[in-house]
N, C-alpha and C. Protein backbone atom coordinates (compact mmCIF):
# COMPACT_ATOMS: atom_id res chain seq x y z
N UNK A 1 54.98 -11.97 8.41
CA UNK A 1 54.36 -12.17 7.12
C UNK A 1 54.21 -13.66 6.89
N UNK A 2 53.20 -14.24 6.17
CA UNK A 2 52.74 -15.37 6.49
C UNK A 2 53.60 -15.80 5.05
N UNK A 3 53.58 -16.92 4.75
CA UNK A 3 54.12 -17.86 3.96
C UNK A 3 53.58 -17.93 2.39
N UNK A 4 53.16 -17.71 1.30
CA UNK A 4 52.76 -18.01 0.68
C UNK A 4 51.79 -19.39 -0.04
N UNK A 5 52.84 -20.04 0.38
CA UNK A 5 53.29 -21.62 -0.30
C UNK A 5 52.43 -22.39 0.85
N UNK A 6 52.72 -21.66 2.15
CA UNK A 6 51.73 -22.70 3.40
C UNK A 6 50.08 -22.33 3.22
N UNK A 7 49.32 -23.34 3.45
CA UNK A 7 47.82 -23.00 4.12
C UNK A 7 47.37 -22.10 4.62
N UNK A 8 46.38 -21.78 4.52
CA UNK A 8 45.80 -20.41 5.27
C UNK A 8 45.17 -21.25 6.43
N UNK A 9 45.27 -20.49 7.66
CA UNK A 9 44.24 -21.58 8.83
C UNK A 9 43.24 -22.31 8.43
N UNK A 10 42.46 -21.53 7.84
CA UNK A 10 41.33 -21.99 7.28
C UNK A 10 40.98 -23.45 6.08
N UNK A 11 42.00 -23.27 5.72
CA UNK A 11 42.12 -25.03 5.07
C UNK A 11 42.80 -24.45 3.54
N UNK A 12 42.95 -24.71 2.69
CA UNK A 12 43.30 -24.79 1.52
C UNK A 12 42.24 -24.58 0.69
N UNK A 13 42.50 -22.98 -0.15
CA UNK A 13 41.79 -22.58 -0.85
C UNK A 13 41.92 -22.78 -2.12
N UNK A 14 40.35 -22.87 -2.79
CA UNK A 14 40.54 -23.62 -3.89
C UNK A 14 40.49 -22.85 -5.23
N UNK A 15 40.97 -22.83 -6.57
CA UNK A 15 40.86 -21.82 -7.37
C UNK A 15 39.35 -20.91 -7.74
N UNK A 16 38.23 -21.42 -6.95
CA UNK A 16 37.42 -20.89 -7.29
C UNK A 16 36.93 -19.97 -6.47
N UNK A 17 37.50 -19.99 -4.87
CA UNK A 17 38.39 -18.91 -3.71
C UNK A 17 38.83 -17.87 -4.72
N UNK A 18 39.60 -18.32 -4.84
CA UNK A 18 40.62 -16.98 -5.56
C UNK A 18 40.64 -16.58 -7.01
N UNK A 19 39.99 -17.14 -7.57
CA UNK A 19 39.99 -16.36 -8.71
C UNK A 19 38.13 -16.09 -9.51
N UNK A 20 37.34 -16.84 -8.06
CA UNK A 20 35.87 -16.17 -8.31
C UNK A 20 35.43 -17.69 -9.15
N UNK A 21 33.99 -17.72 -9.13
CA UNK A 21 33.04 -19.00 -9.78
C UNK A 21 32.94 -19.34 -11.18
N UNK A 22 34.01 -20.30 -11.53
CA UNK A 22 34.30 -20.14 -12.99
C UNK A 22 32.63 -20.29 -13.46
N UNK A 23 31.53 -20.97 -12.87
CA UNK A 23 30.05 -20.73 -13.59
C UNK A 23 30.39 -19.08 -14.13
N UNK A 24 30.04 -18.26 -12.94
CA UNK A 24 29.99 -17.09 -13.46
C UNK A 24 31.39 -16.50 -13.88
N UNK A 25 31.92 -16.36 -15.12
CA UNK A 25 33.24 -15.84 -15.33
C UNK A 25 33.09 -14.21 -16.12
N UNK A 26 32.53 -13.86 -15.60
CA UNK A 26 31.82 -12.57 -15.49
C UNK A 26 33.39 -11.34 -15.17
N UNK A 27 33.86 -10.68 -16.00
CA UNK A 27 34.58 -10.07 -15.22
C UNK A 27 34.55 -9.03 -14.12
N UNK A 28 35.32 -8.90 -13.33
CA UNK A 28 35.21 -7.80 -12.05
C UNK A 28 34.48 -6.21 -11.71
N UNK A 29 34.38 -5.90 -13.60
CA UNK A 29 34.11 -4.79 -13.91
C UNK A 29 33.03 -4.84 -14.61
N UNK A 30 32.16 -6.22 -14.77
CA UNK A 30 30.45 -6.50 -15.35
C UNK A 30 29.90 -6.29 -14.07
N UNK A 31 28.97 -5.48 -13.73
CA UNK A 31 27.98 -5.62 -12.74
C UNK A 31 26.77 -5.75 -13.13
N UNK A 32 26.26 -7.66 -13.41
CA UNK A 32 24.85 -7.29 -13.86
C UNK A 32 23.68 -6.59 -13.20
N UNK A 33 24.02 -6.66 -12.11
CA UNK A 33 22.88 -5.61 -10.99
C UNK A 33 22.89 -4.30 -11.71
N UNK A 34 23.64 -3.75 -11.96
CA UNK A 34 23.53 -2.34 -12.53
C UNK A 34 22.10 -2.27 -13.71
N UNK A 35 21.96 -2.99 -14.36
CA UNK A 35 20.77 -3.50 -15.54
C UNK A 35 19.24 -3.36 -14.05
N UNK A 36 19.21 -3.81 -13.15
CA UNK A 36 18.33 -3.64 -12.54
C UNK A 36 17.55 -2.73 -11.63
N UNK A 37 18.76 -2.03 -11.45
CA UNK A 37 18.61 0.01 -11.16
C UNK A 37 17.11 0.48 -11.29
N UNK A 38 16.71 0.97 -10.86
CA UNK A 38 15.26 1.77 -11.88
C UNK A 38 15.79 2.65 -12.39
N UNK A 39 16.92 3.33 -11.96
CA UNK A 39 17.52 4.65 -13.00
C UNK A 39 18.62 4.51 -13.17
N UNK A 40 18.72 3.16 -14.29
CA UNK A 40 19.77 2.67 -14.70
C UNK A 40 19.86 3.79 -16.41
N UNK A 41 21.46 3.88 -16.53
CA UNK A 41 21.73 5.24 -17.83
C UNK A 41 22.25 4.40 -18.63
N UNK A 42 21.92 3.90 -19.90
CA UNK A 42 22.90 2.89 -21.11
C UNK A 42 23.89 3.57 -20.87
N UNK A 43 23.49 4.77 -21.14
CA UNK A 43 24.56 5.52 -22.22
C UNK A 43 25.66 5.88 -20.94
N UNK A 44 25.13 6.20 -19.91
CA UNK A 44 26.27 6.62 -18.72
C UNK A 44 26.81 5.38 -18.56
N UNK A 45 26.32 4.30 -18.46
CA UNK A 45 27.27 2.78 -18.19
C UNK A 45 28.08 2.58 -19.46
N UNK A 46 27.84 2.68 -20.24
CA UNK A 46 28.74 2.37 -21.48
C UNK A 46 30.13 3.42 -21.25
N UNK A 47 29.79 4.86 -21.47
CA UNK A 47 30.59 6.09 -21.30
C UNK A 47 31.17 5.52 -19.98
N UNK A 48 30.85 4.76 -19.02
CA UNK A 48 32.06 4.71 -17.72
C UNK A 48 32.98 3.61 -17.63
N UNK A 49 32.54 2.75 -18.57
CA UNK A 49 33.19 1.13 -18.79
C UNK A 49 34.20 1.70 -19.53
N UNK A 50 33.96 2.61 -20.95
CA UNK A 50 34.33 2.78 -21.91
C UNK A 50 36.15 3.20 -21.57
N UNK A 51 36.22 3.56 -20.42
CA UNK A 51 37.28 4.48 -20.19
C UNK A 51 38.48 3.71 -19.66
N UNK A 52 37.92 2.35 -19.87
CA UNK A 52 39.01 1.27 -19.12
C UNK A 52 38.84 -0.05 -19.80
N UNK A 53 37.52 -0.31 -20.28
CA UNK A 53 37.40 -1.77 -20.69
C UNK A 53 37.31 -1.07 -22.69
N UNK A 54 38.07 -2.09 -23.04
CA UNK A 54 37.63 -1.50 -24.82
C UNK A 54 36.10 -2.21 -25.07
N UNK A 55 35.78 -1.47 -26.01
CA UNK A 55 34.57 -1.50 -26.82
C UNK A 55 34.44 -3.41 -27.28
N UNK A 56 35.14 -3.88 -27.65
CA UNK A 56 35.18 -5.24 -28.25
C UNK A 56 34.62 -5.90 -26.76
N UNK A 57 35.42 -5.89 -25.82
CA UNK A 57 35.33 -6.64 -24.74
C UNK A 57 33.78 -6.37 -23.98
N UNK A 58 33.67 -5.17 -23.97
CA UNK A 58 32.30 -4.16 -23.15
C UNK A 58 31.03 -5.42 -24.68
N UNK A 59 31.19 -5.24 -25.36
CA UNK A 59 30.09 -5.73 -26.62
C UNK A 59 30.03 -7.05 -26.14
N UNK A 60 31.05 -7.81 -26.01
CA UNK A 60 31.45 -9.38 -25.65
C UNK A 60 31.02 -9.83 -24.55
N UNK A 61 30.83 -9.03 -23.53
CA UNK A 61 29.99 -9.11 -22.52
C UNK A 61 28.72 -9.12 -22.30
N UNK A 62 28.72 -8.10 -23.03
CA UNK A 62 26.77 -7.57 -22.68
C UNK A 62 25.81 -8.86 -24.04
N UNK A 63 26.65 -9.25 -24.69
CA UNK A 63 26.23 -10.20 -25.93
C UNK A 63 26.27 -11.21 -25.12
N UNK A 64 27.04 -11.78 -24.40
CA UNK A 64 27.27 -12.67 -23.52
C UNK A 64 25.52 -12.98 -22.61
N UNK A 65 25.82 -11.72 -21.68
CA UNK A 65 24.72 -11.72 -20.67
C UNK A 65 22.94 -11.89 -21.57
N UNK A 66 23.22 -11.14 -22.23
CA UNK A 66 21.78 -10.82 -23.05
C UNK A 66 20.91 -12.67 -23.54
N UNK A 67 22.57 -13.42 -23.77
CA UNK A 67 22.35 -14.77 -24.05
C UNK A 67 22.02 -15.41 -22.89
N UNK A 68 22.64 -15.41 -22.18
CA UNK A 68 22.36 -16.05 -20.66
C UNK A 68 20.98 -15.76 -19.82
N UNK A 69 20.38 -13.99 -20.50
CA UNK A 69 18.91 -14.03 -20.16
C UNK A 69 18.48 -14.31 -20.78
N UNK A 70 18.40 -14.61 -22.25
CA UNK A 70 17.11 -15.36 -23.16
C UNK A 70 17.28 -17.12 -22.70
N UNK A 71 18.16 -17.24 -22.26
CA UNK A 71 18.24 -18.97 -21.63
C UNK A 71 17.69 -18.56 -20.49
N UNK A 72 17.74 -18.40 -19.52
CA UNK A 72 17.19 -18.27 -18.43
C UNK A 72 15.25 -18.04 -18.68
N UNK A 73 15.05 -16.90 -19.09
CA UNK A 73 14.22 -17.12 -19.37
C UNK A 73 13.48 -18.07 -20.58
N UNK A 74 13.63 -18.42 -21.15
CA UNK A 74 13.17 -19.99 -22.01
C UNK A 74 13.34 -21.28 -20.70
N UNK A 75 14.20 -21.28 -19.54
CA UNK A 75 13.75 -22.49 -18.91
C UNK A 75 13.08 -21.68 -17.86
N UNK A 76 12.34 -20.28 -17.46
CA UNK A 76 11.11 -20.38 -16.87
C UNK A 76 10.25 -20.68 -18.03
N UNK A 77 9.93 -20.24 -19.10
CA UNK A 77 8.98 -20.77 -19.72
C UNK A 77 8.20 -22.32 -19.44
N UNK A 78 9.68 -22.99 -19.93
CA UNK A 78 9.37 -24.29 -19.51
C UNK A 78 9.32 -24.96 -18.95
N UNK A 79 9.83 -24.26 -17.13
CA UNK A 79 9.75 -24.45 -16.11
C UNK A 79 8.18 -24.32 -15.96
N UNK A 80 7.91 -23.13 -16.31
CA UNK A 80 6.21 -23.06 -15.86
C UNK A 80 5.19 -23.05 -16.76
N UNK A 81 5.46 -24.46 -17.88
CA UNK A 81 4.79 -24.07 -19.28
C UNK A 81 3.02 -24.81 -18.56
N UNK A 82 3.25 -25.86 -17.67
CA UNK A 82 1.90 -26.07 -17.40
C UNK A 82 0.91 -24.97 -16.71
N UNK A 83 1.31 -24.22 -16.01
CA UNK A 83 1.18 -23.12 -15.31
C UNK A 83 0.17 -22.51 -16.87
N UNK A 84 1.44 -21.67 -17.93
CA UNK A 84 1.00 -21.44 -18.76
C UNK A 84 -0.04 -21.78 -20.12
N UNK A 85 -0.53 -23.18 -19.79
CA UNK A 85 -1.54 -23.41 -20.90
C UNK A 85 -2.53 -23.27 -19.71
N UNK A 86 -2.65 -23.51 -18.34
CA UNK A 86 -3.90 -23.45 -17.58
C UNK A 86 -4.23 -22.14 -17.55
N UNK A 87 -3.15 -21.25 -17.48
CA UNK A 87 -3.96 -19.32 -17.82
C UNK A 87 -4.61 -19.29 -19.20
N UNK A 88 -4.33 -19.35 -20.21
CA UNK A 88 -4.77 -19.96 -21.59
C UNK A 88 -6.30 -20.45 -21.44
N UNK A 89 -6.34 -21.48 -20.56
CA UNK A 89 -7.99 -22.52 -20.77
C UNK A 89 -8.60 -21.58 -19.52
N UNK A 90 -8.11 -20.70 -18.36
CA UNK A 90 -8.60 -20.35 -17.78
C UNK A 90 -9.41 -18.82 -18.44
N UNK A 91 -8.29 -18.55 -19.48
CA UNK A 91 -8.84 -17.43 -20.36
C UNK A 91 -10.37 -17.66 -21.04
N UNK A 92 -10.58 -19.41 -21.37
CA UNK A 92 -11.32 -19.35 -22.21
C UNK A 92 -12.49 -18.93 -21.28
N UNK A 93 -12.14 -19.87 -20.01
CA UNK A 93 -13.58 -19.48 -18.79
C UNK A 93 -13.97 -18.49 -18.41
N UNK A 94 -12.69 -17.22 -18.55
CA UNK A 94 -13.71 -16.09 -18.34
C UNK A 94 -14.53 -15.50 -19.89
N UNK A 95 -13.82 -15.79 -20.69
CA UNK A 95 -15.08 -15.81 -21.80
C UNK A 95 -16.09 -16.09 -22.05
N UNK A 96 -16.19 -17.25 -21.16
CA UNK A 96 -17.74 -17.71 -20.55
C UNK A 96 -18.15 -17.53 -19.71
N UNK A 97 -17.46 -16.58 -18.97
CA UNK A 97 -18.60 -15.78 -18.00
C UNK A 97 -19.11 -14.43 -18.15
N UNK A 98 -18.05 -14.02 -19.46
CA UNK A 98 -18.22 -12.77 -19.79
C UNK A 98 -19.74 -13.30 -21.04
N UNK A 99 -19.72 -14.24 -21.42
CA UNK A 99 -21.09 -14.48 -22.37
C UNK A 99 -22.28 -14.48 -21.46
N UNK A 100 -21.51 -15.32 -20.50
CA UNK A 100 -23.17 -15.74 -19.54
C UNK A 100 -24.13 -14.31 -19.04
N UNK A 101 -22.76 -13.50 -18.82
CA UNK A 101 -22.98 -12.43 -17.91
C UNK A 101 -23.71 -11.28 -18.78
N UNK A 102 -23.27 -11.18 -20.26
CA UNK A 102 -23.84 -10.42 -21.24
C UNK A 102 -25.37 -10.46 -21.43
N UNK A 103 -26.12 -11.12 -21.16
CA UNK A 103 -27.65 -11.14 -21.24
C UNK A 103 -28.11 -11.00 -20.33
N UNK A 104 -27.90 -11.04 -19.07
CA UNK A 104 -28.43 -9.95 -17.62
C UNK A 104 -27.93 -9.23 -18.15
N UNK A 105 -26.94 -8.70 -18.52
CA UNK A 105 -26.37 -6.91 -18.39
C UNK A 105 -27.02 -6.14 -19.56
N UNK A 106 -27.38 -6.95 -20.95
CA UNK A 106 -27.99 -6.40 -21.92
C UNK A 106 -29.52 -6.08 -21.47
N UNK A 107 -30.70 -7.16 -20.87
CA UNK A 107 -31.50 -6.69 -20.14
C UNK A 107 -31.19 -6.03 -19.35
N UNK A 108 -30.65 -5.76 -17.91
CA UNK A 108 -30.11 -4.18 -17.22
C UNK A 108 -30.49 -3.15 -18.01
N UNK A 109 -29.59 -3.58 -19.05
CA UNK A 109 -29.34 -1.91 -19.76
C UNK A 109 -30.77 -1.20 -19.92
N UNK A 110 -31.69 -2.54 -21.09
CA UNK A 110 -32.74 -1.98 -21.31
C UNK A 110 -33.92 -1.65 -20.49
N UNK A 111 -33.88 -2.08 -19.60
CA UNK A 111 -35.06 -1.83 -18.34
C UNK A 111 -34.36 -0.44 -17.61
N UNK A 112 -33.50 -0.13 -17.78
CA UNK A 112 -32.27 1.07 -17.28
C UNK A 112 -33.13 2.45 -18.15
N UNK A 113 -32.80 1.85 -19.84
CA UNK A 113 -33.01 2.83 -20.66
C UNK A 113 -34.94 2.91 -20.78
N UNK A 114 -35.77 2.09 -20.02
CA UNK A 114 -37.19 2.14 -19.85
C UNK A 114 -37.48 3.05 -19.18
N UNK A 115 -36.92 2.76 -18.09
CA UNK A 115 -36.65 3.70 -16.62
C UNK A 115 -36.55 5.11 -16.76
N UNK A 116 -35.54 5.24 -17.59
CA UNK A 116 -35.03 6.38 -18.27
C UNK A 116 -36.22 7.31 -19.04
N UNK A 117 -36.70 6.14 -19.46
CA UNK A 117 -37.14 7.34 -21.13
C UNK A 117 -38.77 7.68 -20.17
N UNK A 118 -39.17 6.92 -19.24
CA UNK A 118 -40.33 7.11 -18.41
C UNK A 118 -39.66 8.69 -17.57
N UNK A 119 -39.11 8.33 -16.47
CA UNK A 119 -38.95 9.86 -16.07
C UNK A 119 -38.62 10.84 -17.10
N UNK A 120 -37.87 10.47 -17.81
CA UNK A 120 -38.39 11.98 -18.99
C UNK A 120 -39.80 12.31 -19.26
N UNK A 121 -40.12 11.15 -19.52
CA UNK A 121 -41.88 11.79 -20.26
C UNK A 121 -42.20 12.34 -18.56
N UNK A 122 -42.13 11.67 -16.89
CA UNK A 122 -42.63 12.79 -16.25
C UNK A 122 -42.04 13.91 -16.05
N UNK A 123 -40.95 13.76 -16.28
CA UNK A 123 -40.38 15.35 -16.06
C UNK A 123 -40.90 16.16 -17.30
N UNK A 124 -40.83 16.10 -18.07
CA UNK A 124 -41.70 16.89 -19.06
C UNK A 124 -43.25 16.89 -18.69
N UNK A 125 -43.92 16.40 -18.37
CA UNK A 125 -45.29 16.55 -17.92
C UNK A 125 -45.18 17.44 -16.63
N UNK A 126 -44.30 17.47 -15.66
CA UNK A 126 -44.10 18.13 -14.67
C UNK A 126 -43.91 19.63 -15.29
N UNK A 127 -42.75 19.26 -15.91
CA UNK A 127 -42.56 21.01 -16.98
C UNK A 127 -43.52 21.42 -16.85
N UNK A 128 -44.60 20.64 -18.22
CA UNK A 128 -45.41 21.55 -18.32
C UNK A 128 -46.57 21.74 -17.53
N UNK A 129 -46.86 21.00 -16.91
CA UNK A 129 -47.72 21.29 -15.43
C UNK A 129 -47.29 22.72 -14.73
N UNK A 130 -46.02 22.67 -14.49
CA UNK A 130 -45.60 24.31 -13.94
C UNK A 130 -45.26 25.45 -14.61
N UNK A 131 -45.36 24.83 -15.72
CA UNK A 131 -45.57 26.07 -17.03
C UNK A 131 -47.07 26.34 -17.12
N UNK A 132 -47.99 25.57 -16.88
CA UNK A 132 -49.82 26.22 -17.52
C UNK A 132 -49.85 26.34 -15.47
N UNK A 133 -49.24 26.18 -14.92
CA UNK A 133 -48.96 26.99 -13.74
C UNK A 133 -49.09 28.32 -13.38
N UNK A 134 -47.68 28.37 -13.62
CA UNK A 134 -47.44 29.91 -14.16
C UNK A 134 -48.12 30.85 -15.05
N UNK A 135 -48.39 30.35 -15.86
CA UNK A 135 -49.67 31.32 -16.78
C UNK A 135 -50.85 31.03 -16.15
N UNK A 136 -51.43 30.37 -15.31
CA UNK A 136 -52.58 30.84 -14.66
C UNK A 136 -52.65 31.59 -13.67
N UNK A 137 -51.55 31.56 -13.03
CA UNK A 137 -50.82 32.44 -11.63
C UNK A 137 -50.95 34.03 -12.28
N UNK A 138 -50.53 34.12 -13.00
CA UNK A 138 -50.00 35.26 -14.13
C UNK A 138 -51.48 35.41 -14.73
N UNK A 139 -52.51 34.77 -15.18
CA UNK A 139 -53.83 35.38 -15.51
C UNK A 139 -54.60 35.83 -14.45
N UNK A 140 -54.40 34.71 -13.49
CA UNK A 140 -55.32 35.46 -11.91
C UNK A 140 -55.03 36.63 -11.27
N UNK A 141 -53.51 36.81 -11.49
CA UNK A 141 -53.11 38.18 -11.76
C UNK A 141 -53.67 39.35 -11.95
N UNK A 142 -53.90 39.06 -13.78
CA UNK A 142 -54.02 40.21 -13.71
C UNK A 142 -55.94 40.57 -14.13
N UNK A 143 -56.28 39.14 -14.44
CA UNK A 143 -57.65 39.04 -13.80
C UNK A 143 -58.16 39.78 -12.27
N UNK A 144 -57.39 39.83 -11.27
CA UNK A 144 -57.49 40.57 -9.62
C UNK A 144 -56.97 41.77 -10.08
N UNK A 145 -56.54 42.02 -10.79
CA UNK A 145 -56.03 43.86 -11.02
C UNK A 145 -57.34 44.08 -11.80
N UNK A 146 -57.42 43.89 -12.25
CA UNK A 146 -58.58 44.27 -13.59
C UNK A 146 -59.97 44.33 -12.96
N UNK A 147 -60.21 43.65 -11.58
CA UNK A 147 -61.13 43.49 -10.59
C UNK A 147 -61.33 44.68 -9.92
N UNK A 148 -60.11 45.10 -9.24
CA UNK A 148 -59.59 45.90 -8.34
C UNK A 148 -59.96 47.54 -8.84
N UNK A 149 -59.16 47.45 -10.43
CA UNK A 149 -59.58 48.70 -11.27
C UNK A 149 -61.24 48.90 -11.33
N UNK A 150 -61.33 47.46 -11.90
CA UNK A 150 -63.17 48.16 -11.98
C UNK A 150 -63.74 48.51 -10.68
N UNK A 151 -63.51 47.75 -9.50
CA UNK A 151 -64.17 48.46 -8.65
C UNK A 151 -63.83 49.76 -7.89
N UNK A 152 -62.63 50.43 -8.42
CA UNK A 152 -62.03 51.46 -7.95
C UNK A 152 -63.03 52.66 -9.11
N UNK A 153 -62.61 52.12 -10.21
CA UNK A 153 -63.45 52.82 -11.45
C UNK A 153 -65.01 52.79 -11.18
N UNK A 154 -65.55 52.09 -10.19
CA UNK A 154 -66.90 52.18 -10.14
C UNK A 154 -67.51 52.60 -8.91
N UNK A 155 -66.35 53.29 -8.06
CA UNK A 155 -67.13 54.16 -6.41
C UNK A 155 -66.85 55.43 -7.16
C-alpha cells in the first residue's frame, strides 16, 4: 500500500487533480450534458436528483447554470456582433432584389394572365366549333334517313 503523504510517480497532484476545476465547481451530481439530450425529461431529471440532492441545492444549481448560459451567450453576441449588423444590411439587399425583381415578375404575371384569357376564348371557339359540329353531323343524319325513306316510299 502506497504512502499517502509521498508523491504519486507521476509528480504531485494539485488540488484541482483531486478535487475537480474550481472554474467549473459544478457538483458531481450536475450533468449539464443531460440539458442537451433530444429526449431530455424536466420532470424525470428533477424526480431523480430529487431523491438525494434537496430541492434548495437542485434550484441553486440550475439558477446557477441558466446564468452562466445567458453570459455565455451575450459574449457570442458580442463576439459576433459585426457578423450580426452585416446580416441586418445584407437583409436590406435582399429587399432590393426582391423590389428589382417585382416588376419582371408583375409583367410575367400579366402576359401569363394574356396567355391565359386567349386560350380560353380558343377553347371556347373550339367548343363551339364541335358543338355546330355535332348538330350538323346529327342533321345530315337525319336529312340521309329522310332521303332513304322517300326513296323507299317512292319504288
Amino acid at each position: 500500500m502506497t504512502d499517502l503523504a509521498s508523491p504519486s510517480p507521476s509528480g504531485p497532484r494539485s488540488a484541482a487533480d483531486l478535487f475537480g476545476d474550481p472554474v467549473d465547481s459544478r457538483p458531481l451530481w450536475f450533468k449539464k450534458d443531460a440539458f442537451l439530450q433530444t429526449d431530455f425529461d424536466p420532470e424525470a431529471y428533477v424526480s431523480d436528483l430529487r431523491r438525494f440532492v434537496p430541492l434548495d441545492s437542485l434550484r441553486n444549481e440550475l439558477r446557477s447554470h441558466l446564468s452562466i448560459l445567458k453570459n455565455e451567450l451575450i459574449e457570442l453576441i458580442n463576439r459576433d456582433y459585426g457578423d450580426f449588423v452585416n446580416l441586418s444590411t445584407k437583409l436590406v439587399d435582399v429587399n432590393g432584389a426582391i423590389l428589382r425583381m417585382r416588376a419582371p415578375l408583375t409583367e410575367l404575371r400579366g402576359k401569363i394572365s394574356q396567355f391565359r384569357a386567349s386560350v380560353e376564348v380558343s377553347l371556347s371557339a373550339l367548343h363551339d366549333g364541335l358543338r355546330q359540329r355535332a348538330e350538323a353531323s346529327a342533321a345530315r343524319e337525319i336529312l340521309e334517313l329522310l332521303l332513304d325513306t322517300s326513296h323507299v316510299v317512292s319504288k
